[in-house]
Protein backbone atom coordinates (compact mmCIF):
# COMPACT_ATOMS: atom_id res chain seq x y z
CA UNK A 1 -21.17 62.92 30.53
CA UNK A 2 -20.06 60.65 33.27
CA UNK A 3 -20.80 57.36 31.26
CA UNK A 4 -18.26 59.07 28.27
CA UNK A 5 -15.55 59.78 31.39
CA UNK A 6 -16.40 56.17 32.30
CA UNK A 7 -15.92 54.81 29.28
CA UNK A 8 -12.23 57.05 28.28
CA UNK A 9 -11.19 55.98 31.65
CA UNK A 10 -11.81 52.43 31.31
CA UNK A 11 -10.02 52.37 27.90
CA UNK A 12 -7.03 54.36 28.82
CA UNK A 13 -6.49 51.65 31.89
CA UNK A 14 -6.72 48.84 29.22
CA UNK A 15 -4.08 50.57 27.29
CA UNK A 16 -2.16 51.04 30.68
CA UNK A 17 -2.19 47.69 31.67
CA UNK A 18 -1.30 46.31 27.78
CA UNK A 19 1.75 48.20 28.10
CA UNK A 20 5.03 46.71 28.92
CA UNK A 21 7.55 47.91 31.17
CA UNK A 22 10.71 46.88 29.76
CA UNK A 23 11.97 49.39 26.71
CA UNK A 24 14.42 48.40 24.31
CA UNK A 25 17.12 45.73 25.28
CA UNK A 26 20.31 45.19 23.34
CA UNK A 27 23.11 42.97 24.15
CA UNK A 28 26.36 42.14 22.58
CA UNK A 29 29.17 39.40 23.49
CA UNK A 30 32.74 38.87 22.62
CA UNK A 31 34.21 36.79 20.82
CA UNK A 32 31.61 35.84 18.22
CA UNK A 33 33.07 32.61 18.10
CA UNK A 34 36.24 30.85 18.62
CA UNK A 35 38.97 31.96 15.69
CA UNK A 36 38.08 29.99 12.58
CA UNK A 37 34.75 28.24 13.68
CA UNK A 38 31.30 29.60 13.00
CA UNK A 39 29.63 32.23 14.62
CA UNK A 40 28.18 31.17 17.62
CA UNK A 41 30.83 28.02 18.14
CA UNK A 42 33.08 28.25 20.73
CA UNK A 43 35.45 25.52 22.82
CA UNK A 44 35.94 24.01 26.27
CA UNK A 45 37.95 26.78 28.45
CA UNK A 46 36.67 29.96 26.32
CA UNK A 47 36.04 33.21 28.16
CA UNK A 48 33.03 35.52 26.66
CA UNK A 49 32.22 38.38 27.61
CA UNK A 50 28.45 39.59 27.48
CA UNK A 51 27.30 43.45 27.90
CA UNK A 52 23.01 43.76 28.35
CA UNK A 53 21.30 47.51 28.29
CA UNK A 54 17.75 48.34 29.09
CA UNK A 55 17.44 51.23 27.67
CA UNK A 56 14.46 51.86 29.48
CA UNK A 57 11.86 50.90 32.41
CA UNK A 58 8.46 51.84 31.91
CA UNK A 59 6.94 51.49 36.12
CA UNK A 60 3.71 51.43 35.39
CA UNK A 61 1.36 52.08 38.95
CA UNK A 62 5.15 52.45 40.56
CA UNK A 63 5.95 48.73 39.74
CA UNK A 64 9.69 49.56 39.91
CA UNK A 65 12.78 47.82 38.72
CA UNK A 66 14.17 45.53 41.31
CA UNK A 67 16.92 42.51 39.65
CA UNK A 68 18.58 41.77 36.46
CA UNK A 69 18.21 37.60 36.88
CA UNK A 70 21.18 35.41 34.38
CA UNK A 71 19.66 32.41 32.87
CA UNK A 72 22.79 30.31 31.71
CA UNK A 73 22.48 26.63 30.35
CA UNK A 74 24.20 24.15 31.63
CA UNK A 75 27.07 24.33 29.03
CA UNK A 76 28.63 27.09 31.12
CA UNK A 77 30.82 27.88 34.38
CA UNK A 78 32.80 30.40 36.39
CA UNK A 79 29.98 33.10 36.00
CA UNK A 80 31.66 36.69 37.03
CA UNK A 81 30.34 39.83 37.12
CA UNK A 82 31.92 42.63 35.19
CA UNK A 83 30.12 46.09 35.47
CA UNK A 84 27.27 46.34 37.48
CA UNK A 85 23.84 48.38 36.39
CA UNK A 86 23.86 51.92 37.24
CA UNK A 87 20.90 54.02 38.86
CA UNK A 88 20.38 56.97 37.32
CA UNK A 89 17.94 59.24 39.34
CA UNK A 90 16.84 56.50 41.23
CA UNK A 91 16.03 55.47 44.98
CA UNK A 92 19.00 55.58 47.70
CA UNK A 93 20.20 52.63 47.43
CA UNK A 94 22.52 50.04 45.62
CA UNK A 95 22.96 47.07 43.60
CA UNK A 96 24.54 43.80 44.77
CA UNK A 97 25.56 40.51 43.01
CA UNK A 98 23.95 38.03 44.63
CA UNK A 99 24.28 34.29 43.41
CA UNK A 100 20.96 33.14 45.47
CA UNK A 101 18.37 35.07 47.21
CA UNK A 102 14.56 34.32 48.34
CA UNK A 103 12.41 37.34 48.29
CA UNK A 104 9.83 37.67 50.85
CA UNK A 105 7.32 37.08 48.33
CA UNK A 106 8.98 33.67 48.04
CA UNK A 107 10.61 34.05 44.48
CA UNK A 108 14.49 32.37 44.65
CA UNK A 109 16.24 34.99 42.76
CA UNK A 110 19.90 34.30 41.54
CA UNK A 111 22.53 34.66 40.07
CA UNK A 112 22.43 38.05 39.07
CA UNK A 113 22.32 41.98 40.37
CA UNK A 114 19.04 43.24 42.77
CA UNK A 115 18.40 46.30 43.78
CA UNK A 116 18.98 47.09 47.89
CA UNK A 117 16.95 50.54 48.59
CA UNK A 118 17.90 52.21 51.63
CA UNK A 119 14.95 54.31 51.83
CA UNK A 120 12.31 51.31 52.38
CA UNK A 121 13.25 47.68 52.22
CA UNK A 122 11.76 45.35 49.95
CA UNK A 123 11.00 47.87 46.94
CA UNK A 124 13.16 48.34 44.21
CA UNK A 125 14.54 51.55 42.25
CA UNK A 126 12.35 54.33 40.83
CA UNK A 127 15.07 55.17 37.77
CA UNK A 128 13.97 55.08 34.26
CA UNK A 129 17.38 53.84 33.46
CA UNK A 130 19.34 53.15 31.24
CA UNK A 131 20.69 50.69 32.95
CA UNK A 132 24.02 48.40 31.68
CA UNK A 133 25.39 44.97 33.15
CA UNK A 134 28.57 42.89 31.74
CA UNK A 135 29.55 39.88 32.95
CA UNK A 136 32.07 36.88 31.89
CA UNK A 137 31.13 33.29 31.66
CA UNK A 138 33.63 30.07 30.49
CA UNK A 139 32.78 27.36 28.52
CA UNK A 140 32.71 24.30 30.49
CA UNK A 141 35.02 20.90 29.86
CA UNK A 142 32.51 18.72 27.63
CA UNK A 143 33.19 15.95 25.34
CA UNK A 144 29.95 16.40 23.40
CA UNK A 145 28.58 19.48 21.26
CA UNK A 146 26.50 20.95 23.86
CA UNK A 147 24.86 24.08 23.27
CA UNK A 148 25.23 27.10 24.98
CA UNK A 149 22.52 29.62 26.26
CA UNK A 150 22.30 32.49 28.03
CA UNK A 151 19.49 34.94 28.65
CA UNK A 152 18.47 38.10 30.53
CA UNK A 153 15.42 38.46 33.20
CA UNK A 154 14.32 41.98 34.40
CA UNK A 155 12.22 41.26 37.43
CA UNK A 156 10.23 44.29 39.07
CA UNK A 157 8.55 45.01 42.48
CA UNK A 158 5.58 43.02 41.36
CA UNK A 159 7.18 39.73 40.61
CA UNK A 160 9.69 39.67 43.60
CA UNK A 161 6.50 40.70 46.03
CA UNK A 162 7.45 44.36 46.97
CA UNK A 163 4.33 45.60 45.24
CA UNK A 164 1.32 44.03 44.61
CA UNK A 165 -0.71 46.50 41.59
CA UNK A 166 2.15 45.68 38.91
CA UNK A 167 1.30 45.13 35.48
CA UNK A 168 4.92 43.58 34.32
CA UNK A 169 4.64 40.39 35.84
CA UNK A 170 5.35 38.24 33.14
CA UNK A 171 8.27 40.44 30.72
CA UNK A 172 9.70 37.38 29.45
CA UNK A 173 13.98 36.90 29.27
CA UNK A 174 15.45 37.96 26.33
CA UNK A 175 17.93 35.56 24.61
CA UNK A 176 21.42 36.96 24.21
CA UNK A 177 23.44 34.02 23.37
CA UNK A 178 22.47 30.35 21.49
CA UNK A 179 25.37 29.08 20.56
CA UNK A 180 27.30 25.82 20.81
CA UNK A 181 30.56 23.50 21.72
CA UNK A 182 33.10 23.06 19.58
CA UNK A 183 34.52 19.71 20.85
CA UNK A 184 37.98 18.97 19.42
CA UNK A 185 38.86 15.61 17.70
CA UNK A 186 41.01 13.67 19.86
CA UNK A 187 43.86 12.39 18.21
CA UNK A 188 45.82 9.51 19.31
CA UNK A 189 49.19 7.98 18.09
CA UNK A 190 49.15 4.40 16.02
CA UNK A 191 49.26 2.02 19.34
CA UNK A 192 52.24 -1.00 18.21
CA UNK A 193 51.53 -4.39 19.60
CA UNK A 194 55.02 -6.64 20.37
């Protein structure tokens, strides 16, 4: 009888750990493009405006939720944030944009939103979620069709050191944006020679 316990143990742990934490993610932005160029195309100076939800965190062994982490390419500047995640049911505490942060565990952390709990440092928040972030970035002055990428990184207790039995280390971003530059031609007037 204890070798069967054993056993259903063992194999409900394996199916624990194999879980991930992060439940569905959807994400939106606006424009879709820059009026009459292809989805996806925008120009030098354009605003966009991108909304992420979790609709779910899954804290496995108490692994909680601790940042949202922005991964822009190069192509963009003048990141802003918009609306920051909420924390429903969660630990006292509060989220904070924070361009650049080292966790004690040594991860640099930024730009983005991390959790501050009031109730003991260094952990993150126990909500579920859902949890929703907007933010605005501009395309940046290019003379060359760049592209343009943005994603989203959820990063728990376990990856920024707070706690060390997580089994979401690794939730890889998501990809909410692969787009590109538009560049415009440059058009110049016939030069006349005397």
């Amino acid at each position: 009888m204890r070798q069967i316990l054993f056993i259903l143990c063992f194999i409900f742990s394996l199916t624990t750990i194999a879980q991930p934490c992060l439940g569905t993610q959807n994400h939106s932005y606006s424009p879709l493009s820059s009026p009459t160029l292809p989805i996806g195309t925008f120009i030098p100076g354009q605003v966009i405006t991108l909304t992420y939800t979790l609709q779910s965190f899954n804290g496995i062994n108490i692994n909680w939720i601790h940042a949202f982490q922005i991964i822009l390419g190069p192509g963009f500047t003048n990141l802003t944030p918009v609306t920051a995640p909420g924390n429903p049911a969660g630990s006292i505490g509060f989220w904070v944009w924070d361009l650049q942060h080292t966790y004690p565990a040594g991860y640099n952390f930024g730009p983005g939103w991390r959790f501050i709990n009031t109730g003991t440092a260094g952990w993150g928040t126990s909500s579920n979620g859902p949890f929703t972030v907007s933010f605005q970035v501009t395309v940046g002055p290019t003379c060359t069709p760049d592209q343009l990428s943005i994603s989203m990184e959820v990063l728990d207790d376990c990856t920024t050191g707070g706690w060390a039995n997580g089994t979401c280390c690794n939730d890889p971003p998501v990809l909410m944006l692969l787009g590109s530059v538009s560049v415009p031609l440059i058009t110049t007037s016939n030069i006349n020679h005397f």
